[in-house]
PDB file of N, CA and C in Angstrom:
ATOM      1  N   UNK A   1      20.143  -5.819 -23.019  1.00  0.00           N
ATOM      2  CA  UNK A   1      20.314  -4.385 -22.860  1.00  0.00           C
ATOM      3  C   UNK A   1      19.189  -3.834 -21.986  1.00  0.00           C
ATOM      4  N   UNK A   2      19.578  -2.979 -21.240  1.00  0.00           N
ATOM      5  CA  UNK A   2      18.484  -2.733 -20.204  1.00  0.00           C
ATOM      6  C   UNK A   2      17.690  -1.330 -21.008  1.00  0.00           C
ATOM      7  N   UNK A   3      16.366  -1.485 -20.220  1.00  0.00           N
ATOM      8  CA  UNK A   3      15.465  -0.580 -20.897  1.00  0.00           C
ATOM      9  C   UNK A   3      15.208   0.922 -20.074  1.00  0.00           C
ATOM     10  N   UNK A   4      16.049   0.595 -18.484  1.00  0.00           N
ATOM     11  CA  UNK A   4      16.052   1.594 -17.675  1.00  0.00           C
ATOM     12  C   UNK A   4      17.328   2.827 -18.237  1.00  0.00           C
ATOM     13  N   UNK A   5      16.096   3.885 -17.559  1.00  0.00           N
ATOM     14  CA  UNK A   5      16.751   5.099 -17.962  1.00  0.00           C
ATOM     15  C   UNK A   5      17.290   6.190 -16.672  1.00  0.00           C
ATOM     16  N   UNK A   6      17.261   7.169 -17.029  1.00  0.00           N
ATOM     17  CA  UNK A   6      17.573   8.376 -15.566  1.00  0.00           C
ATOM     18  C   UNK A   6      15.648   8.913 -15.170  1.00  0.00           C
ATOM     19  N   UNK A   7      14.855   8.526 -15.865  1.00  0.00           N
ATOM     20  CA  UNK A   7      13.619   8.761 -16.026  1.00  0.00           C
ATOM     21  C   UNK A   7      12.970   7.724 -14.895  1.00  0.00           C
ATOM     22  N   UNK A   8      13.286   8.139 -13.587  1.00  0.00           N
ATOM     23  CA  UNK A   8      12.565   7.532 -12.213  1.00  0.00           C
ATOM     24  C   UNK A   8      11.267   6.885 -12.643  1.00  0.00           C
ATOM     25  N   UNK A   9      10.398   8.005 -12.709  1.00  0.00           N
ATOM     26  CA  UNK A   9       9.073   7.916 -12.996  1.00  0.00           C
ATOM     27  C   UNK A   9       8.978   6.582 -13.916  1.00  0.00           C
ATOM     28  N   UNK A  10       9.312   6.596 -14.836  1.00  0.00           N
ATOM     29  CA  UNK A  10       9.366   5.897 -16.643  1.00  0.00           C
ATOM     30  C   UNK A  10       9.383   4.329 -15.736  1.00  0.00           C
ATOM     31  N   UNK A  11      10.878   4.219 -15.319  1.00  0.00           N
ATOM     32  CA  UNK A  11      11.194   3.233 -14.664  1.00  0.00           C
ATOM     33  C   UNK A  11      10.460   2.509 -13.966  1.00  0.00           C
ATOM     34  N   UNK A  12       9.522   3.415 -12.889  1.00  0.00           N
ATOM     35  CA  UNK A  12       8.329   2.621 -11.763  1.00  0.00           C
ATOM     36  C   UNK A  12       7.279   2.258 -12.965  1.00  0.00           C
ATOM     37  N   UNK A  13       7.198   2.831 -14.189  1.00  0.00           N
ATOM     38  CA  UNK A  13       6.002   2.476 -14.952  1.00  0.00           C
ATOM     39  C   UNK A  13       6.274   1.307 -15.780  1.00  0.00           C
ATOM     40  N   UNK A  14       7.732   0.820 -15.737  1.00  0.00           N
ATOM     41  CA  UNK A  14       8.136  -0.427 -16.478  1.00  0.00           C
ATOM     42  C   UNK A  14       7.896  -1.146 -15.480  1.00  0.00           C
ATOM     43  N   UNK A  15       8.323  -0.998 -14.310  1.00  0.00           N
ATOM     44  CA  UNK A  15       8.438  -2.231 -13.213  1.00  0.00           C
ATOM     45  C   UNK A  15       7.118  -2.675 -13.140  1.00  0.00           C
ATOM     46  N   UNK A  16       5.692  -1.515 -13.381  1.00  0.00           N
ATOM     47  CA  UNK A  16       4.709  -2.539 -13.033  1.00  0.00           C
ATOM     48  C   UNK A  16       4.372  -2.935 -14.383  1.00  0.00           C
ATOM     49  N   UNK A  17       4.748  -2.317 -15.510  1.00  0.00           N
ATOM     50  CA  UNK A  17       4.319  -2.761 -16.507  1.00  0.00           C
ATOM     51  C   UNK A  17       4.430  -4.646 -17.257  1.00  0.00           C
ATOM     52  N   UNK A  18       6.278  -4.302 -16.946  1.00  0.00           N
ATOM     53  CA  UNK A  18       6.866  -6.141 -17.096  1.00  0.00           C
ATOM     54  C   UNK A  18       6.494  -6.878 -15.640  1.00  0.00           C
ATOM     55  N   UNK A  19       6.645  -6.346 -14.660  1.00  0.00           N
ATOM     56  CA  UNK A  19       6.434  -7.638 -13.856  1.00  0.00           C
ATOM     57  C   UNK A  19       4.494  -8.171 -14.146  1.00  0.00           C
ATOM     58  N   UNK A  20       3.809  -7.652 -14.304  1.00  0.00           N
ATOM     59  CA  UNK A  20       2.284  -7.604 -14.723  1.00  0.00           C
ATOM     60  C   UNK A  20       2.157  -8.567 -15.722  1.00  0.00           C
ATOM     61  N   UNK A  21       3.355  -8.487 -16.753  1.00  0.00           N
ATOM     62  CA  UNK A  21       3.739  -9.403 -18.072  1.00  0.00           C
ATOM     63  C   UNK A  21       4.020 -10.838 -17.511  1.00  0.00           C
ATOM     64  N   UNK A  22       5.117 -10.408 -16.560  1.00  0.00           N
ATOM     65  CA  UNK A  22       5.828 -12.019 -16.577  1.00  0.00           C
ATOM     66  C   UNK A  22       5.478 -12.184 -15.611  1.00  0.00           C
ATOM     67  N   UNK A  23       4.649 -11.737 -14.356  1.00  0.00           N
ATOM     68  CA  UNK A  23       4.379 -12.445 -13.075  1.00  0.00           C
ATOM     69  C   UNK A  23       5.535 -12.718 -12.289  1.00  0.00           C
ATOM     70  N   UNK A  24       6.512 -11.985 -12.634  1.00  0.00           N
ATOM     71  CA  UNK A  24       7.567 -12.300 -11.436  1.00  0.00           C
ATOM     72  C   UNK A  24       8.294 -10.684 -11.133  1.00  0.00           C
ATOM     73  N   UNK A  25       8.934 -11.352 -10.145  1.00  0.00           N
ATOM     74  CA  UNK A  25       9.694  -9.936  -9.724  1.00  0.00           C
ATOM     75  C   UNK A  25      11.473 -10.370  -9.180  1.00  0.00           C
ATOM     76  N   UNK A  26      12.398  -9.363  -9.371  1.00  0.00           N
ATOM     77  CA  UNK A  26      13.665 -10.028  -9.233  1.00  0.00           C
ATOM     78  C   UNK A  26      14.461  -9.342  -7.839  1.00  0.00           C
ATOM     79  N   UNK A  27      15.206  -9.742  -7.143  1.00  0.00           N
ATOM     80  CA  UNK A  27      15.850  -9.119  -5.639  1.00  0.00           C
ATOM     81  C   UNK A  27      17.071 -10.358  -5.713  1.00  0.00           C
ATOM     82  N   UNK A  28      17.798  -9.238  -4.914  1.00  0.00           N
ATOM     83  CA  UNK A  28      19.182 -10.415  -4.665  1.00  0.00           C
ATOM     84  C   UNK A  28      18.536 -10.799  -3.164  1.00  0.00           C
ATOM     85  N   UNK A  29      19.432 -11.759  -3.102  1.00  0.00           N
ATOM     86  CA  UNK A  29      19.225 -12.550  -1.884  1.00  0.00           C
ATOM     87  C   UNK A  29      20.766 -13.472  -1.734  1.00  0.00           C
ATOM     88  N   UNK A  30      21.336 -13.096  -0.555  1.00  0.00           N
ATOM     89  CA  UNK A  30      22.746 -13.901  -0.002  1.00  0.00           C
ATOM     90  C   UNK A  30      22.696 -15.817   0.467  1.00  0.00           C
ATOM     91  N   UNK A  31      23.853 -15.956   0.517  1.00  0.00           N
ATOM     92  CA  UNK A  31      23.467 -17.389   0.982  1.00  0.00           C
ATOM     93  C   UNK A  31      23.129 -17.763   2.563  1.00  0.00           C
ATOM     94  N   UNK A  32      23.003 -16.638   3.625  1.00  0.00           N
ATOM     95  CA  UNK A  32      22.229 -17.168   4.427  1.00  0.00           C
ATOM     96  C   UNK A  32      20.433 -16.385   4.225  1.00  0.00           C
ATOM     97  N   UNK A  33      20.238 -16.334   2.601  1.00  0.00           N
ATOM     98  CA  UNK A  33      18.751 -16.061   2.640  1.00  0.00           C
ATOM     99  C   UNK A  33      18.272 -14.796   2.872  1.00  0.00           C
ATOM    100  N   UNK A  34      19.309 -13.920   3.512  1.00  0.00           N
ATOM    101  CA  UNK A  34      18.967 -12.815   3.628  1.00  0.00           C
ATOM    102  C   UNK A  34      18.843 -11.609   2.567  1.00  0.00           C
ATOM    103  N   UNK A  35      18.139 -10.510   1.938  1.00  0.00           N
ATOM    104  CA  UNK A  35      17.563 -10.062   0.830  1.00  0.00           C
ATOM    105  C   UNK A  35      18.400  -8.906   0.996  1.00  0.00           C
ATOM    106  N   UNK A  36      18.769  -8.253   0.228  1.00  0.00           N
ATOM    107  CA  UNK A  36      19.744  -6.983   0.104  1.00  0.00           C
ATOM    108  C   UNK A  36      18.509  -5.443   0.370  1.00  0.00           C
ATOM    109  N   UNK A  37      19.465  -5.120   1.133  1.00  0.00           N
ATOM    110  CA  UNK A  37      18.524  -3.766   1.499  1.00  0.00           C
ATOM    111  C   UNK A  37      19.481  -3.133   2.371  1.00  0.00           C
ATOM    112  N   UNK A  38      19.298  -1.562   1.931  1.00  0.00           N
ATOM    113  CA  UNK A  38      20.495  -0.506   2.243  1.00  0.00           C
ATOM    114  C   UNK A  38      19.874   0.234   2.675  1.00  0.00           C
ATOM    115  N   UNK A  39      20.875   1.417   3.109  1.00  0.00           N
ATOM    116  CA  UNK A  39      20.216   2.733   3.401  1.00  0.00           C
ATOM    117  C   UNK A  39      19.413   3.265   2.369  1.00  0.00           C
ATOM    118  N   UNK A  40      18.273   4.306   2.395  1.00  0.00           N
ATOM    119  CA  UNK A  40      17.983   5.038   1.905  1.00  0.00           C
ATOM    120  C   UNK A  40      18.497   6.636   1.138  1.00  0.00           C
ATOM    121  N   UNK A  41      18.878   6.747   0.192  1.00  0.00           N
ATOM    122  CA  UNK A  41      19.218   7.292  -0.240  1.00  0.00           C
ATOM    123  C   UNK A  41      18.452   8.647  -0.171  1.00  0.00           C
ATOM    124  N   UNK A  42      17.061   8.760   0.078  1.00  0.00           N
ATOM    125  CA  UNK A  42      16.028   9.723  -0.252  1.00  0.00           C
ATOM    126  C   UNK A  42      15.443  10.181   1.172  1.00  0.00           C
ATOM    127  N   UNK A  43      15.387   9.049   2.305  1.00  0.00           N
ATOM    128  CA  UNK A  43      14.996   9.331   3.308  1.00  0.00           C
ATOM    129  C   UNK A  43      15.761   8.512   4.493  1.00  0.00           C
ATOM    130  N   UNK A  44      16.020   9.875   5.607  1.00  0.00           N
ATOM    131  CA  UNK A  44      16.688   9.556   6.777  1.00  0.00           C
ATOM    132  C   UNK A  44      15.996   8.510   7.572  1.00  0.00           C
ATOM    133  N   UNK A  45      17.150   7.294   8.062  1.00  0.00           N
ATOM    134  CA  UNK A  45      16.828   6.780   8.800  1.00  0.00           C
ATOM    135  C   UNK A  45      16.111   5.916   8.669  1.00  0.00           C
ATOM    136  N   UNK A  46      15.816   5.650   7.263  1.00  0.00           N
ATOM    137  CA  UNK A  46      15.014   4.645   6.448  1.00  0.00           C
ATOM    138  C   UNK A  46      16.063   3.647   5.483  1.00  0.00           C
ATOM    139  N   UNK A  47      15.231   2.117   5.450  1.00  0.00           N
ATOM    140  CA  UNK A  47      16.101   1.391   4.898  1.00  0.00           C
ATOM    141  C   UNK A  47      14.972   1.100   3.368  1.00  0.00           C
ATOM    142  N   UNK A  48      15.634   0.285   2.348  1.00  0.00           N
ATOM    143  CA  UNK A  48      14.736   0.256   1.410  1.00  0.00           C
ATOM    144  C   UNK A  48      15.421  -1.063   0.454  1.00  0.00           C
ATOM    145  N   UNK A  49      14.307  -1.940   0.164  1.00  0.00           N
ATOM    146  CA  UNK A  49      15.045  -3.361  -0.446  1.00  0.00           C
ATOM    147  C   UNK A  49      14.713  -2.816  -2.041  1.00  0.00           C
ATOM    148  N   UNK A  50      15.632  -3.367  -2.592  1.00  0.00           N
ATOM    149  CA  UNK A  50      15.467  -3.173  -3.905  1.00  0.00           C
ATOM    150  C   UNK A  50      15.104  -4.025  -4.791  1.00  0.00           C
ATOM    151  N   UNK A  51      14.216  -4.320  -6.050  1.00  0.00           N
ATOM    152  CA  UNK A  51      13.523  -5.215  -6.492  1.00  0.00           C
ATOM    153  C   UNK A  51      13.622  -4.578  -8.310  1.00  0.00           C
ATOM    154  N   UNK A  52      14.003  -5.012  -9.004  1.00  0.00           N
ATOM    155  CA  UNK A  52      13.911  -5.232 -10.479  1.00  0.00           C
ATOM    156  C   UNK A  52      12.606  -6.123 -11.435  1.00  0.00           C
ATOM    157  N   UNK A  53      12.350  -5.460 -12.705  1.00  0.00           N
ATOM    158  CA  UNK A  53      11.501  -5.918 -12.899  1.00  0.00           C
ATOM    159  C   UNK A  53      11.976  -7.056 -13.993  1.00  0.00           C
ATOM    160  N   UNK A  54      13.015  -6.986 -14.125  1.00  0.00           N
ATOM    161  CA  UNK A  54      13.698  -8.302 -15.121  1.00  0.00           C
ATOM    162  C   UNK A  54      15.082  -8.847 -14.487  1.00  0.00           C
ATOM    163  N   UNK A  55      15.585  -9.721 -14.699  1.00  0.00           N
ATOM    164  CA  UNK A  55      16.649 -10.346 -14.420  1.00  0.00           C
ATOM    165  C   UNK A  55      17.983  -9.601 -14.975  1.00  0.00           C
ATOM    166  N   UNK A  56      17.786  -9.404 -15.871  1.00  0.00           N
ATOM    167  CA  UNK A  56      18.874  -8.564 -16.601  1.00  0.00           C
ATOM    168  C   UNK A  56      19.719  -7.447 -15.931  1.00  0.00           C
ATOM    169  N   UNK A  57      18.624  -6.594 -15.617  1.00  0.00           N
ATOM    170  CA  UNK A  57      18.704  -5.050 -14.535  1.00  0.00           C
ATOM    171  C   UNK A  57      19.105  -5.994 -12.968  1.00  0.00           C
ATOM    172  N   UNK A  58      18.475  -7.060 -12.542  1.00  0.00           N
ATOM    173  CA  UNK A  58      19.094  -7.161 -11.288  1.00  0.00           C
ATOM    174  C   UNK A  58      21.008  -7.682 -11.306  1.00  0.00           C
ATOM    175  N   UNK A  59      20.835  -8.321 -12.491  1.00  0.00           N
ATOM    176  CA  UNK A  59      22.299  -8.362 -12.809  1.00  0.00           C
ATOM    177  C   UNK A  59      23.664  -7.286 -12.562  1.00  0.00           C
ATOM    178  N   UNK A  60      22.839  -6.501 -13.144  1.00  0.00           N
ATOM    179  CA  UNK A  60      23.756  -5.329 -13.159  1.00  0.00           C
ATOM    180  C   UNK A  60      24.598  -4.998 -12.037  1.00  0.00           C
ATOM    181  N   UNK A  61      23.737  -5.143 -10.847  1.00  0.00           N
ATOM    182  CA  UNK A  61      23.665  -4.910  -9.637  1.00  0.00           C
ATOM    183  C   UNK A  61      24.600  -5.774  -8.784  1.00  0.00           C
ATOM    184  N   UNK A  62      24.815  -6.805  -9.121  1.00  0.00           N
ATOM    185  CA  UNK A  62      25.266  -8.266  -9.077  1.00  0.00           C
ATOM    186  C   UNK A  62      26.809  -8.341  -8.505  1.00  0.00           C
ATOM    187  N   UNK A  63      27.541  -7.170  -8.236  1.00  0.00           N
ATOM    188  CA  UNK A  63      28.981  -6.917  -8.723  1.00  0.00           C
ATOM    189  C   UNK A  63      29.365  -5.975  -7.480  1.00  0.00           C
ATOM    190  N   UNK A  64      30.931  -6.051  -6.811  1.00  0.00           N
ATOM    191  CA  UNK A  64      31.440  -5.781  -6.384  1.00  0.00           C
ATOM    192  C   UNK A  64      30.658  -6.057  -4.948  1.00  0.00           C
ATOM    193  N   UNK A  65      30.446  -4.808  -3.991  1.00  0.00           N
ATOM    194  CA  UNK A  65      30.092  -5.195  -2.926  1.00  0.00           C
ATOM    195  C   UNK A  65      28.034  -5.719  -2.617  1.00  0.00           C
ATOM    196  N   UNK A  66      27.952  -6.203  -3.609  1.00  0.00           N
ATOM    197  CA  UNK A  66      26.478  -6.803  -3.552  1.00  0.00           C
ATOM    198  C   UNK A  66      27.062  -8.417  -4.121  1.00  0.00           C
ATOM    199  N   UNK A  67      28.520  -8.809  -4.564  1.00  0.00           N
ATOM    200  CA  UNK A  67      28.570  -9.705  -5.683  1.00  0.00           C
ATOM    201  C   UNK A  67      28.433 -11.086  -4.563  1.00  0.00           C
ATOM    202  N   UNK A  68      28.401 -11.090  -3.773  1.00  0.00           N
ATOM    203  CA  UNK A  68      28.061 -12.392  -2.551  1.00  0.00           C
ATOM    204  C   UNK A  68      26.317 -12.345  -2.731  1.00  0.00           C
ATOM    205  N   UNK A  69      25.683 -11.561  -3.122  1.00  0.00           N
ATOM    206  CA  UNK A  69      24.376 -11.950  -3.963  1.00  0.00           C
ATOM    207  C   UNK A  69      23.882 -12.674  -4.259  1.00  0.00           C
ATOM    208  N   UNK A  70      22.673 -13.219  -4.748  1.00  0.00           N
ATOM    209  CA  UNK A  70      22.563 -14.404  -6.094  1.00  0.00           C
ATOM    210  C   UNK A  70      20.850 -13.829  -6.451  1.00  0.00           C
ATOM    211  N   UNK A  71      20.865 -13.471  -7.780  1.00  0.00           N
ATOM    212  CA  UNK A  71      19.895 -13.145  -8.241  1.00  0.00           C
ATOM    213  C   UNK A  71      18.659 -14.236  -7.909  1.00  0.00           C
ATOM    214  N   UNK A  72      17.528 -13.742  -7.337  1.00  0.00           N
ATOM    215  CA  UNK A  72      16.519 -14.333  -6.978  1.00  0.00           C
ATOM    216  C   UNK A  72      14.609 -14.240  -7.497  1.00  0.00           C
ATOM    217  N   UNK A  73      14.353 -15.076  -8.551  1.00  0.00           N
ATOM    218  CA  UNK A  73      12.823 -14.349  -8.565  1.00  0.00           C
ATOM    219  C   UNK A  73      12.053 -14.905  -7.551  1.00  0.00           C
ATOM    220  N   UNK A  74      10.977 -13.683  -7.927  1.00  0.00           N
ATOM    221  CA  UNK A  74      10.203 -13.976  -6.768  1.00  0.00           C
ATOM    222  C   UNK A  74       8.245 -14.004  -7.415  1.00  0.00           C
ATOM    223  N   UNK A  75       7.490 -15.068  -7.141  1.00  0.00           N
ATOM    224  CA  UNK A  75       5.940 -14.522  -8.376  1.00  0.00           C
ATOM    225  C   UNK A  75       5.436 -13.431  -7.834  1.00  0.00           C
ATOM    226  N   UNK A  76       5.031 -12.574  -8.594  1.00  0.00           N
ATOM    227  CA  UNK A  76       4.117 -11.719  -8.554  1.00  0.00           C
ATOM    228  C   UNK A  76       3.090 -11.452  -7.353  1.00  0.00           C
ATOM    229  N   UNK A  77       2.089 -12.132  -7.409  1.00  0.00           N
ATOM    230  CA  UNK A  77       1.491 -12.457  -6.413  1.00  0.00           C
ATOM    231  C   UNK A  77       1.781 -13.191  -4.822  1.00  0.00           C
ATOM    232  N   UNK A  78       2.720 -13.772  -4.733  1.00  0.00           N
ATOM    233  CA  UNK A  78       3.505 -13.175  -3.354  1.00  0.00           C
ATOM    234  C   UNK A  78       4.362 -12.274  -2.977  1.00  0.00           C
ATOM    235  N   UNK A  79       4.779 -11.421  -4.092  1.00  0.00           N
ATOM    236  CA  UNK A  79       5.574 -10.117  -3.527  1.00  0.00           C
ATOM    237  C   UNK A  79       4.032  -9.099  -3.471  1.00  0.00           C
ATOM    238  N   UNK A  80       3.284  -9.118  -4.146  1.00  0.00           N
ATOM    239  CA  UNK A  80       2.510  -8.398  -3.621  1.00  0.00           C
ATOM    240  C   UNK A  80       1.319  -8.118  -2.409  1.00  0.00           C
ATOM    241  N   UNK A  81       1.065  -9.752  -2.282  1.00  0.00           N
ATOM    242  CA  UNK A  81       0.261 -10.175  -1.230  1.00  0.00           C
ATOM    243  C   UNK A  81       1.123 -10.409   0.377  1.00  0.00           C
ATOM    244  N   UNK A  82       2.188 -10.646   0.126  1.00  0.00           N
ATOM    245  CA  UNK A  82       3.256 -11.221   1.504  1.00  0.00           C
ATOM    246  C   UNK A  82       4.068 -10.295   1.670  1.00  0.00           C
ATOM    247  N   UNK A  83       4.953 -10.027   0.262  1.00  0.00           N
ATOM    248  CA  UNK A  83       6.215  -9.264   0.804  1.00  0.00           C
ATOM    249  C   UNK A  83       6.209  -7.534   0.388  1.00  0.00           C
ATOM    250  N   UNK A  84       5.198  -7.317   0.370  1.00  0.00           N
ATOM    251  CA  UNK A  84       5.237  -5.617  -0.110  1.00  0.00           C
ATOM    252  C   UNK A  84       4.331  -5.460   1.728  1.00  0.00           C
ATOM    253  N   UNK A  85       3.236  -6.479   2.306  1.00  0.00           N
ATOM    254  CA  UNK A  85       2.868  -6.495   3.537  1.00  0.00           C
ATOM    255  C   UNK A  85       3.659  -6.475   4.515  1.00  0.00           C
ATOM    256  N   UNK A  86       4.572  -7.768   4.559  1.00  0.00           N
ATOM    257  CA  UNK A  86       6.103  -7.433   5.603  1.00  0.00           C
ATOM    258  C   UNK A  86       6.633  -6.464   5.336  1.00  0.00           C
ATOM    259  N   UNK A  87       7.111  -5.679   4.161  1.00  0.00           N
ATOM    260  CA  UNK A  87       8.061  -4.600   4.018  1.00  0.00           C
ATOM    261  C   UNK A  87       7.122  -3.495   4.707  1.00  0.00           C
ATOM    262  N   UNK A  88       6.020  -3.478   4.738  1.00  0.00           N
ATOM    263  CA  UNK A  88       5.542  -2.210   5.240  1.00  0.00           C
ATOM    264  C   UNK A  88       5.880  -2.553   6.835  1.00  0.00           C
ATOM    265  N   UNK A  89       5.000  -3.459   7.022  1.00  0.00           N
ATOM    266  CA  UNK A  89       4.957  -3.847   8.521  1.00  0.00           C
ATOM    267  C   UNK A  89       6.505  -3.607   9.410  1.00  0.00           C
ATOM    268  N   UNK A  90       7.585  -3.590   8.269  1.00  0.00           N
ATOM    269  CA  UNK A  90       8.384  -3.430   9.242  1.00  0.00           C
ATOM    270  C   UNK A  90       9.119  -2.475   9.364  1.00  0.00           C
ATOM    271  N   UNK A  91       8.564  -1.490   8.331  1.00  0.00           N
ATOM    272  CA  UNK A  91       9.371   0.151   7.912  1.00  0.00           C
ATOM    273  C   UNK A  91      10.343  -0.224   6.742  1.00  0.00           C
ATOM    274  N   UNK A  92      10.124  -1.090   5.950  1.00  0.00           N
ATOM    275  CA  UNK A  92      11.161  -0.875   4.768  1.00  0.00           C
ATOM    276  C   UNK A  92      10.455   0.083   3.521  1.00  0.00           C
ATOM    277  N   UNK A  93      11.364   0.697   3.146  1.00  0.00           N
ATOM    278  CA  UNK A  93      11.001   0.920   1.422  1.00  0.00           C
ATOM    279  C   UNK A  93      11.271   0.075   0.362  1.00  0.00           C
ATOM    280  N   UNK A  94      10.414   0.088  -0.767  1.00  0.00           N
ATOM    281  CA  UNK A  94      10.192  -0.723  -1.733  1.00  0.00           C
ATOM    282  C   UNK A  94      11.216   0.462  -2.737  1.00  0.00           C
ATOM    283  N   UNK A  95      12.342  -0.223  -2.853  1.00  0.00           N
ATOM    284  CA  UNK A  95      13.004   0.381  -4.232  1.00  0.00           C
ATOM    285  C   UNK A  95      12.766  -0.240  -5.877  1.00  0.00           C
ATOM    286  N   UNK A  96      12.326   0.014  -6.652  1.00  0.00           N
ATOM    287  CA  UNK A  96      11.860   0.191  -8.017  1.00  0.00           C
ATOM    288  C   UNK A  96      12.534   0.428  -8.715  1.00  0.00           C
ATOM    289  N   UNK A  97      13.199  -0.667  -9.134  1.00  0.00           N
ATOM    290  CA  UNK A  97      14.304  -0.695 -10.885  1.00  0.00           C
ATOM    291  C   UNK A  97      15.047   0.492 -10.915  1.00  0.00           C
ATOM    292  N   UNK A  98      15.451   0.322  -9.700  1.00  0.00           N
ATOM    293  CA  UNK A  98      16.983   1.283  -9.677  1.00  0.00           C
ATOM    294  C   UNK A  98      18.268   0.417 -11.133  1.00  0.00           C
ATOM    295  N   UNK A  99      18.636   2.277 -11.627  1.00  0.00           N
ATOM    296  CA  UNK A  99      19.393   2.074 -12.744  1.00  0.00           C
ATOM    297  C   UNK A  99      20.725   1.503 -12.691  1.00  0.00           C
ATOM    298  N   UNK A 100      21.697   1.693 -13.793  1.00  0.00           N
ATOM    299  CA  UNK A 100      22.917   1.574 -13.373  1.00  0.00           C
ATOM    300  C   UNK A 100      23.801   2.654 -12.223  1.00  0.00           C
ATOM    301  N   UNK A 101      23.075   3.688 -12.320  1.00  0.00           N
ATOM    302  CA  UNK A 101      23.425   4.347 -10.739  1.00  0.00           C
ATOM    303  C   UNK A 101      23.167   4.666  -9.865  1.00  0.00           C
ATOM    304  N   UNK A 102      21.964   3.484  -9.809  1.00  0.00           N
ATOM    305  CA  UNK A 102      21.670   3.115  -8.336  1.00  0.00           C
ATOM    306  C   UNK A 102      20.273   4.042  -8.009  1.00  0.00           C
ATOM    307  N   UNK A 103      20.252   4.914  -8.957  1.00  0.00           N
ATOM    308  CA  UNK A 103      18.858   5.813  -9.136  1.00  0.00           C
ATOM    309  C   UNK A 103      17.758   4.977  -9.400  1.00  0.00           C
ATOM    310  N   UNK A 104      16.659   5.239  -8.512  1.00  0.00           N
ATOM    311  CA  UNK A 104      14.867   4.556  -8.740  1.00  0.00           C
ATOM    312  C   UNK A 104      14.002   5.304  -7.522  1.00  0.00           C
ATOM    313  N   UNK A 105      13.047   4.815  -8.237  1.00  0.00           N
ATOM    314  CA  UNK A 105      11.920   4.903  -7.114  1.00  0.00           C
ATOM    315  C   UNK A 105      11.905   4.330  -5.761  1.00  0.00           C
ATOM    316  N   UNK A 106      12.018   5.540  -4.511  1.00  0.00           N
ATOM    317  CA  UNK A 106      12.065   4.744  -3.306  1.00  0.00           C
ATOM    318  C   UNK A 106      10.699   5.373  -2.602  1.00  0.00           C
ATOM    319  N   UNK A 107      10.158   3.813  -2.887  1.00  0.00           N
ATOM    320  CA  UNK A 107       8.437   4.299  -2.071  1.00  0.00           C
ATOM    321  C   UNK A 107       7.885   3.686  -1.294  1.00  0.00           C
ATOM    322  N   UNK A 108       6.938   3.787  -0.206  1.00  0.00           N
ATOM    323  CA  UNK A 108       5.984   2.949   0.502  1.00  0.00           C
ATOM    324  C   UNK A 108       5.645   1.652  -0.077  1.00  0.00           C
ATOM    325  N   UNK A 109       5.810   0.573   0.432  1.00  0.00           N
ATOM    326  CA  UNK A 109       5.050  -0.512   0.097  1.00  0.00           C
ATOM    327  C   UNK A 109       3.747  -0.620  -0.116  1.00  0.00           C
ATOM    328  N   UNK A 110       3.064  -0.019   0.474  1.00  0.00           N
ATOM    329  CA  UNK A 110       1.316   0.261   0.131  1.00  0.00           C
ATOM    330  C   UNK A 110       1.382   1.056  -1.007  1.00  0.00           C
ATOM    331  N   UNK A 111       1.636   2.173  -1.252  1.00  0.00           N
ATOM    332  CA  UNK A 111       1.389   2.841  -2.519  1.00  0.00           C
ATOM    333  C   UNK A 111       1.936   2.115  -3.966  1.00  0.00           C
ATOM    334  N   UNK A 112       3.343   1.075  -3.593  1.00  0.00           N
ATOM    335  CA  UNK A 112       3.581  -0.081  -4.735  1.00  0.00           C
ATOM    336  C   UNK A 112       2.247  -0.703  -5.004  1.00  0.00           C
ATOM    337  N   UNK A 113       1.768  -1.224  -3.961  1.00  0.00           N
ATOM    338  CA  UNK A 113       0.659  -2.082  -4.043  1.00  0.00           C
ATOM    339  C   UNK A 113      -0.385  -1.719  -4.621  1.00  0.00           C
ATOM    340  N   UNK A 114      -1.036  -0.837  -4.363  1.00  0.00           N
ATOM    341  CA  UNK A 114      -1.842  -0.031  -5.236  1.00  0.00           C
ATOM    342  C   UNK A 114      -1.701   0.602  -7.039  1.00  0.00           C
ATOM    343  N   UNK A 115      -0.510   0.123  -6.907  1.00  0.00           N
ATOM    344  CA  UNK A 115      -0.154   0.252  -8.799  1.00  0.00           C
ATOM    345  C   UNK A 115      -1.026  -0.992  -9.275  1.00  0.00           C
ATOM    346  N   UNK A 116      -1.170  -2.476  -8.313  1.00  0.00           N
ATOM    347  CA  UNK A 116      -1.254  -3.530  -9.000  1.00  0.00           C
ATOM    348  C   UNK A 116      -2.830  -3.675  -8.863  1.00  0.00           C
ATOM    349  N   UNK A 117      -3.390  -2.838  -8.322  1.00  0.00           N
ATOM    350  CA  UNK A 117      -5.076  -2.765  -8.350  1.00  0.00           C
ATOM    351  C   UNK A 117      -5.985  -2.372  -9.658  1.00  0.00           C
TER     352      UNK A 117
END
């Protein structure tokens, strides 16, 4: 049962809370490797990958036009050292345990990063 709510905020404070726990972090990823990332919902002209802090919640996600997917973890310490660095470097947003409707935190990769300091 998922622990995410309509409570954005709450949500970014679980994501760093469990991934901090388990050292991992969760994202779909297709079979040519490529990582799921959409438009931005919050800001024009901006794209933003989305990342879960349990397997469960990326599940959810898992279905209909994402279902060519395959749930992927990723440790801790290279999403924060490698891939929160590429996502900036290349203009993505870091989406944060978006709910069952698709509602989360869509933020800078540097300011993610700075949760884990």
């Amino acid at each position: 049962m998922t622990k995410l709510t309509s409570d954005i905020e709450a949500n970014l404070q679980l994501f760093v809370t469990e991934t901090k726990q388990n050292q991992v972090v969760w994202g779909l990823r297709n079979n040519d490797e490529d990582w799921l990332a959409c438009d931005s919902s919050e800001f024009e002209n901006s794209e933003v990958m989305p990342f879960w802090s349990n397997k469960e919640d990326a599940a959810i996600h898992n279905v209909e036009e994402w279902a060519e997917f395959e749930i992927y973890e990723i440790p801790l310490d290279v999403f924060v050292e490698d891939w929160l660095i590429t996502l900036a470097e290349d203009g993505v947003l870091a989406g944060v345990n978006w709910n069952e409707s698709l509602e989360g935190k869509e933020m800078e990769p540097s300011d993610l990063a700075k949760l884990y300091l």
